[in-house]
N, C-alpha and C. Protein backbone atom coordinates (compact mmCIF):
# COMPACT_ATOMS: atom_id res chain seq x y z
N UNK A 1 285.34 -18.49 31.01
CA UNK A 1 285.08 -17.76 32.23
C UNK A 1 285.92 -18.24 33.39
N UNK A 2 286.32 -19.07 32.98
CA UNK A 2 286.86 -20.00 34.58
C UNK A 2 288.38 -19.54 34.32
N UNK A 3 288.69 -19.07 33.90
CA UNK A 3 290.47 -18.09 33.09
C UNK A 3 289.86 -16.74 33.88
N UNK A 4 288.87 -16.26 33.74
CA UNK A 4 288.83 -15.10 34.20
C UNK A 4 288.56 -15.08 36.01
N UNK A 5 287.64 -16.23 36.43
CA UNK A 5 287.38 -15.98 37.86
C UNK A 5 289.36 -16.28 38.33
N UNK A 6 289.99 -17.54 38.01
CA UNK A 6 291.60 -17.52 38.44
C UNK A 6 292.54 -16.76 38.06
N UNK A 7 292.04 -15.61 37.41
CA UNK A 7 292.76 -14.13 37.32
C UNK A 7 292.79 -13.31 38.24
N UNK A 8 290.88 -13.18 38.30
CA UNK A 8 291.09 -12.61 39.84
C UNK A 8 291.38 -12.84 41.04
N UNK A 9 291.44 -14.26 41.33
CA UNK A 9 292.19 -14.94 42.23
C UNK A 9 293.37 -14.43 42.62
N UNK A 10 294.37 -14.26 41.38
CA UNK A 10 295.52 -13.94 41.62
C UNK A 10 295.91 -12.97 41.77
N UNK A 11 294.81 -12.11 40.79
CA UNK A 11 295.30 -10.92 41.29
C UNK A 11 295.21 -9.95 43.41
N UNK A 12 294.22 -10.91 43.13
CA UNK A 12 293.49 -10.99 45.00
C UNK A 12 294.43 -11.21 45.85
N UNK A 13 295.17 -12.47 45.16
CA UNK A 13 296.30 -12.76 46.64
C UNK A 13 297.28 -11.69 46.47
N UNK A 14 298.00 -11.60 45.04
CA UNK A 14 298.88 -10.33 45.04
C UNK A 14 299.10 -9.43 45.43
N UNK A 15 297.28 -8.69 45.78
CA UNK A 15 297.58 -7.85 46.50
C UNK A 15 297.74 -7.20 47.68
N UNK A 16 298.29 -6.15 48.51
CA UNK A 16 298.38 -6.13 49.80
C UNK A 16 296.90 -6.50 50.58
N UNK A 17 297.12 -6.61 51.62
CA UNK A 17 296.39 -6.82 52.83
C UNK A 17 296.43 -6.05 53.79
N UNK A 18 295.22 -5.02 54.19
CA UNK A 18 295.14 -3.99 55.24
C UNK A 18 294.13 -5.01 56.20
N UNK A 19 295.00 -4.38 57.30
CA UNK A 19 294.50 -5.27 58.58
C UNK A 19 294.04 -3.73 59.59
N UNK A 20 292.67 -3.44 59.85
CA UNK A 20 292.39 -2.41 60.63
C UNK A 20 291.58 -3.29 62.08
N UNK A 21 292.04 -2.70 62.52
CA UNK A 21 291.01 -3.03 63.64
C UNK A 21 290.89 -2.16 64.75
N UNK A 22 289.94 -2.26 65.74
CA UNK A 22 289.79 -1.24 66.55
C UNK A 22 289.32 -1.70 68.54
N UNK A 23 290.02 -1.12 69.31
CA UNK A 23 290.24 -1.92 70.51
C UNK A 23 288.79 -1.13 71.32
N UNK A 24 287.85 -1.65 71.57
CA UNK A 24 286.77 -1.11 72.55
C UNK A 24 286.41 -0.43 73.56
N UNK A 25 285.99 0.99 73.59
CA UNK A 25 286.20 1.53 75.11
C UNK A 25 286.15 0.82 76.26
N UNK A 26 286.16 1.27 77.18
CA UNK A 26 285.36 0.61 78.38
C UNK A 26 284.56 1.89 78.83
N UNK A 27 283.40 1.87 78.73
CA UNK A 27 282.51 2.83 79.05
C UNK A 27 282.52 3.46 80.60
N UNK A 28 282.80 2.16 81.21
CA UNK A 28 282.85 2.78 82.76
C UNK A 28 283.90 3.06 83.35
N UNK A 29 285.23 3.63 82.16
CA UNK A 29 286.50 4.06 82.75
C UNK A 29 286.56 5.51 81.73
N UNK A 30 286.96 6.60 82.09
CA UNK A 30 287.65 7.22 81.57
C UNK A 30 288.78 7.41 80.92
N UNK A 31 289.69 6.26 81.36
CA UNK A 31 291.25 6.74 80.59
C UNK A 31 291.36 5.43 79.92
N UNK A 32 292.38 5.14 79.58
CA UNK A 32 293.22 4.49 78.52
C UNK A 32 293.75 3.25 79.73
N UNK A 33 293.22 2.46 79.37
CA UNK A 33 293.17 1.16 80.49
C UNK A 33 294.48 0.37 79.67
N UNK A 34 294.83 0.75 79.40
CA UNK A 34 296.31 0.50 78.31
C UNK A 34 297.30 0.90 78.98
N UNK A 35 297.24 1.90 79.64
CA UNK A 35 298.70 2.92 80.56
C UNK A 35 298.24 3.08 81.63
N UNK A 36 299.14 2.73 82.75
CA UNK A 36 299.09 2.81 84.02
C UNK A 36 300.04 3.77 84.57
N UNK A 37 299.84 4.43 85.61
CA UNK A 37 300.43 5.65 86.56
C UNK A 37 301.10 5.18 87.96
N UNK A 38 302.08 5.16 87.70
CA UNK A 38 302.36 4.84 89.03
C UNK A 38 302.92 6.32 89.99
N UNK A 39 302.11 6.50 90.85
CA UNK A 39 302.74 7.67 91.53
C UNK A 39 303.22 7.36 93.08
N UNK A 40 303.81 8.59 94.01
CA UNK A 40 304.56 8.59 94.81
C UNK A 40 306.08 7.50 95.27
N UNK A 41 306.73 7.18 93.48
CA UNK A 41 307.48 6.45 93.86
C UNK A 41 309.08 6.80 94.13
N UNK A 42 310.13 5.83 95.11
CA UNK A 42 311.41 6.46 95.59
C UNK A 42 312.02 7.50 94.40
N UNK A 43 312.32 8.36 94.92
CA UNK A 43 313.54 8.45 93.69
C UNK A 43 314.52 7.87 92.84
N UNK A 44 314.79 6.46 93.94
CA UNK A 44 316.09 5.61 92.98
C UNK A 44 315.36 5.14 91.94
N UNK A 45 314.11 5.05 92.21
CA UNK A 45 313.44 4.28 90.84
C UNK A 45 313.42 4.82 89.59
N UNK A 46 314.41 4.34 88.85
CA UNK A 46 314.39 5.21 87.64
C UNK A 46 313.79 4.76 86.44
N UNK A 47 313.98 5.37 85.34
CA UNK A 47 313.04 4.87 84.03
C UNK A 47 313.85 3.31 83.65
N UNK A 48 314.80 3.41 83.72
CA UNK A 48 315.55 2.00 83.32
C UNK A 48 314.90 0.62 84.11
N UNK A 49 315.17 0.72 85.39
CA UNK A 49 314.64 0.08 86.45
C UNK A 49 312.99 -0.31 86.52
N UNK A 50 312.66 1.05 85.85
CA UNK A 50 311.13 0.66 86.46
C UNK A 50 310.39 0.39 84.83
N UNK A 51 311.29 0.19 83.89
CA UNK A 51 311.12 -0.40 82.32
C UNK A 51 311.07 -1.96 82.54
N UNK A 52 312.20 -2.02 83.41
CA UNK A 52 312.47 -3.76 83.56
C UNK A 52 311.60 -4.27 84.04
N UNK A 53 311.17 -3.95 85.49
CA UNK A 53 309.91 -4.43 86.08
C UNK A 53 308.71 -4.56 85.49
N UNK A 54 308.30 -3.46 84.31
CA UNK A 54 307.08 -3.86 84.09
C UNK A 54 307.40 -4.63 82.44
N UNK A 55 308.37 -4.82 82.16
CA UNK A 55 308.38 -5.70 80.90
C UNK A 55 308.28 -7.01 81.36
N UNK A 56 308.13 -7.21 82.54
CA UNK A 56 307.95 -8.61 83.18
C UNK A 56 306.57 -9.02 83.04
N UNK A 57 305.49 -8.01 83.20
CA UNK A 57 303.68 -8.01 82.91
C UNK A 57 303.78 -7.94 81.55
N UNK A 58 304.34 -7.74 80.53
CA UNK A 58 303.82 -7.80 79.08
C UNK A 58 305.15 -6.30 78.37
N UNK A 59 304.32 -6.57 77.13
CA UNK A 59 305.53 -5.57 76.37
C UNK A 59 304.59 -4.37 76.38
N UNK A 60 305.96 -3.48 76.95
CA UNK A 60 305.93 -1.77 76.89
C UNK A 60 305.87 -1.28 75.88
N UNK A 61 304.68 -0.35 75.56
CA UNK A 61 305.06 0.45 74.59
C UNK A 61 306.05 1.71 74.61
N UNK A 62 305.83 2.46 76.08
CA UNK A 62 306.33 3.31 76.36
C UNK A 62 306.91 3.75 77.85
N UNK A 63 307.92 4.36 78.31
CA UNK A 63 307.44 4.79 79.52
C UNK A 63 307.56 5.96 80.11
N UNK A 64 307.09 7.51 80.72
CA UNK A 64 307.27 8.59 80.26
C UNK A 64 307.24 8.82 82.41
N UNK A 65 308.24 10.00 82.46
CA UNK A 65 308.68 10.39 83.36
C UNK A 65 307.56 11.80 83.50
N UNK A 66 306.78 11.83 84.49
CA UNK A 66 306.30 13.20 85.18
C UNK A 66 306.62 14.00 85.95
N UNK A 67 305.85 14.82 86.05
CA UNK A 67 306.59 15.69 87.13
C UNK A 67 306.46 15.86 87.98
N UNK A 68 307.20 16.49 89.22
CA UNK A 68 306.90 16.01 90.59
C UNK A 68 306.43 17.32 91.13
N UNK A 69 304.93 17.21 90.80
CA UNK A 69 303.94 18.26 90.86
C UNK A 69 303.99 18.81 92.58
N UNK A 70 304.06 17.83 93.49
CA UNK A 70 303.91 17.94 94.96
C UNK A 70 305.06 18.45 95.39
N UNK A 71 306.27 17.72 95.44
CA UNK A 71 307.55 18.53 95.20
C UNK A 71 308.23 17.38 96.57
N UNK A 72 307.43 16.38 96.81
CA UNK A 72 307.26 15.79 98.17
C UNK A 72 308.72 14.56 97.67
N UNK A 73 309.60 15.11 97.00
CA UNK A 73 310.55 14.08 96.26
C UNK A 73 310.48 12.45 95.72
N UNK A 74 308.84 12.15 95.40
CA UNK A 74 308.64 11.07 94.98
C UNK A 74 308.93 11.50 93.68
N UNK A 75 308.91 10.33 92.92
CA UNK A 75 308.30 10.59 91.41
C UNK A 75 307.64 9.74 90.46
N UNK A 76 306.87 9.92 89.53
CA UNK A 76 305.92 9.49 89.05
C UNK A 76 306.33 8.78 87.39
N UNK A 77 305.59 8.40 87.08
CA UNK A 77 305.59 7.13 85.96
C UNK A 77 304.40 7.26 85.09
N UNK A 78 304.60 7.17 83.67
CA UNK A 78 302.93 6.84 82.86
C UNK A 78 303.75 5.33 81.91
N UNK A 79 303.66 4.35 82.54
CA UNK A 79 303.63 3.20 81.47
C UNK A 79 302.69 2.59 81.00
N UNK A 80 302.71 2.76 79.60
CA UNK A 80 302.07 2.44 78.47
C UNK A 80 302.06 0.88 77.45
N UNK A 81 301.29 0.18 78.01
CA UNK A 81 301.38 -1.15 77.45
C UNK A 81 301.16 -1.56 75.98
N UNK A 82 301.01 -2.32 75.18
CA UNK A 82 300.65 -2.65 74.13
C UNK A 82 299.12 -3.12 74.36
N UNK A 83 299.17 -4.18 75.11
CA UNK A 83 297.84 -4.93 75.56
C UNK A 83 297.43 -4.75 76.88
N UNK A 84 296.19 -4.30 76.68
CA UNK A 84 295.03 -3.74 77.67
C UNK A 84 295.44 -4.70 79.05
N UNK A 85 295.28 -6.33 78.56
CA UNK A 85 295.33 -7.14 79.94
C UNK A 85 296.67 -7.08 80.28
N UNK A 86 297.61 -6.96 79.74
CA UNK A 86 299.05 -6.98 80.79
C UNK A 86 299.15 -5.26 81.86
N UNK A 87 298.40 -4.51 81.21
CA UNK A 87 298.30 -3.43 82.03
C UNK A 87 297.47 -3.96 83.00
N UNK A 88 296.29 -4.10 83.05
CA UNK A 88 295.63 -4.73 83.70
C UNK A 88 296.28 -5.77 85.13
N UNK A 89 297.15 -6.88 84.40
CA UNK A 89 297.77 -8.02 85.11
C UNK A 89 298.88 -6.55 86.02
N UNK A 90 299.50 -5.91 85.76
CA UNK A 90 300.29 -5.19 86.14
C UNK A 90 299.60 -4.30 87.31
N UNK A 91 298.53 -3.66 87.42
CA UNK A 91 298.00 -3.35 88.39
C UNK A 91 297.82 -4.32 89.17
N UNK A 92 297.01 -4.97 89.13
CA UNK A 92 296.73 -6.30 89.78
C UNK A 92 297.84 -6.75 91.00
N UNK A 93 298.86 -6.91 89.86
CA UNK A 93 300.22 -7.60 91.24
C UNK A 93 301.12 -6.73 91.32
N UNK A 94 301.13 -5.27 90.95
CA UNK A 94 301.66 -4.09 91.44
C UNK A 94 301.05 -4.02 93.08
N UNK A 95 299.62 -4.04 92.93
CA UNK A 95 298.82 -3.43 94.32
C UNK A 95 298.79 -4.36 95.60
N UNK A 96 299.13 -5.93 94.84
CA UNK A 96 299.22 -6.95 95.59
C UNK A 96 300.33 -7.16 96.53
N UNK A 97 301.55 -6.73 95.83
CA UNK A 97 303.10 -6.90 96.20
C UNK A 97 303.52 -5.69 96.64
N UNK A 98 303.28 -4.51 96.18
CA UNK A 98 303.89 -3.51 97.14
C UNK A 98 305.17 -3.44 96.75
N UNK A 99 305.94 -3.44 95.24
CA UNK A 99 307.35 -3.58 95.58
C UNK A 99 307.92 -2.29 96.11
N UNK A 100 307.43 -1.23 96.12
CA UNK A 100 308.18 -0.02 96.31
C UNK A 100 307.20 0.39 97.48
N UNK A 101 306.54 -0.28 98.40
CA UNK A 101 305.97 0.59 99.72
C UNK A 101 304.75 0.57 99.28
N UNK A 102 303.65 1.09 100.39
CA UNK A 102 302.79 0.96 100.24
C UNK A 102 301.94 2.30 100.00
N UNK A 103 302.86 2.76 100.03
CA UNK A 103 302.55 4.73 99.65
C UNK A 103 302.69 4.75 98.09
N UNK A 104 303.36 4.10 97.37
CA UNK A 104 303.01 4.06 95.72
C UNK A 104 301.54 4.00 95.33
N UNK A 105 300.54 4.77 94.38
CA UNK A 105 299.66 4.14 94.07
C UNK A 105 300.08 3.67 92.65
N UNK A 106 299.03 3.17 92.10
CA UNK A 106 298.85 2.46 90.54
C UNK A 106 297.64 2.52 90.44
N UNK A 107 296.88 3.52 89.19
CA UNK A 107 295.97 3.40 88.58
C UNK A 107 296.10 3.23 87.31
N UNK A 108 294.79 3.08 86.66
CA UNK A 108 294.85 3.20 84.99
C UNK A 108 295.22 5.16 84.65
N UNK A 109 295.79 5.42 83.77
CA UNK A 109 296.41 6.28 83.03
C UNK A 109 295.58 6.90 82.63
């Protein structure tokens, strides 16, 4: 028997490994506390520019250009983090520092 339990052993490690897991709402937010919005910002600020800045709070997943619904020649941002707290950290010292004025907001996404 002891041939058969170190069979299955091996066969155990051999085989793949699924790793699922699942990240927790936050009940008292509506959106995706993962992606942040930055709106009313200059025009020079472009996707390149404003990629760099926030790869400085953590790694981007994404960053997606909106539209400039108001027409007021700002424009808007949805960056999309990997991890909840660097979005998080990113609001935080987005709202603190002001790099682009104080007419930018930053919420969660």
């Amino acid at each position: 028997h002891s041939s058969y339990a170190s069979s299955n052993i091996q066969e155990f490690c051999a085989s793949n490994v699924m790793v699922k897991y699942c990240i927790p709402l936050n009940s008292s937010s509506p959106n995706d506390e993962s992606m942040i919005l930055l709106s009313s910002l200059p025009r020079e600020v472009d996707e390149q520019s404003l990629s760099t800045v926030m790869k400085s709070y953590g790694a981007v997943r994404a960053v997606h250009y909106q539209a400039d619904f108001d027409g007021d020649g700002t424009s808007s941002y949805m960056v999309e983090f990997y991890d909840v707290q660097d979005a998080r950290q990113a609001i935080m010292e987005l709202e603190s520092t002001q790099p682009w004025g104080a007419e930018v907001t930053v919420t969660f996404g």
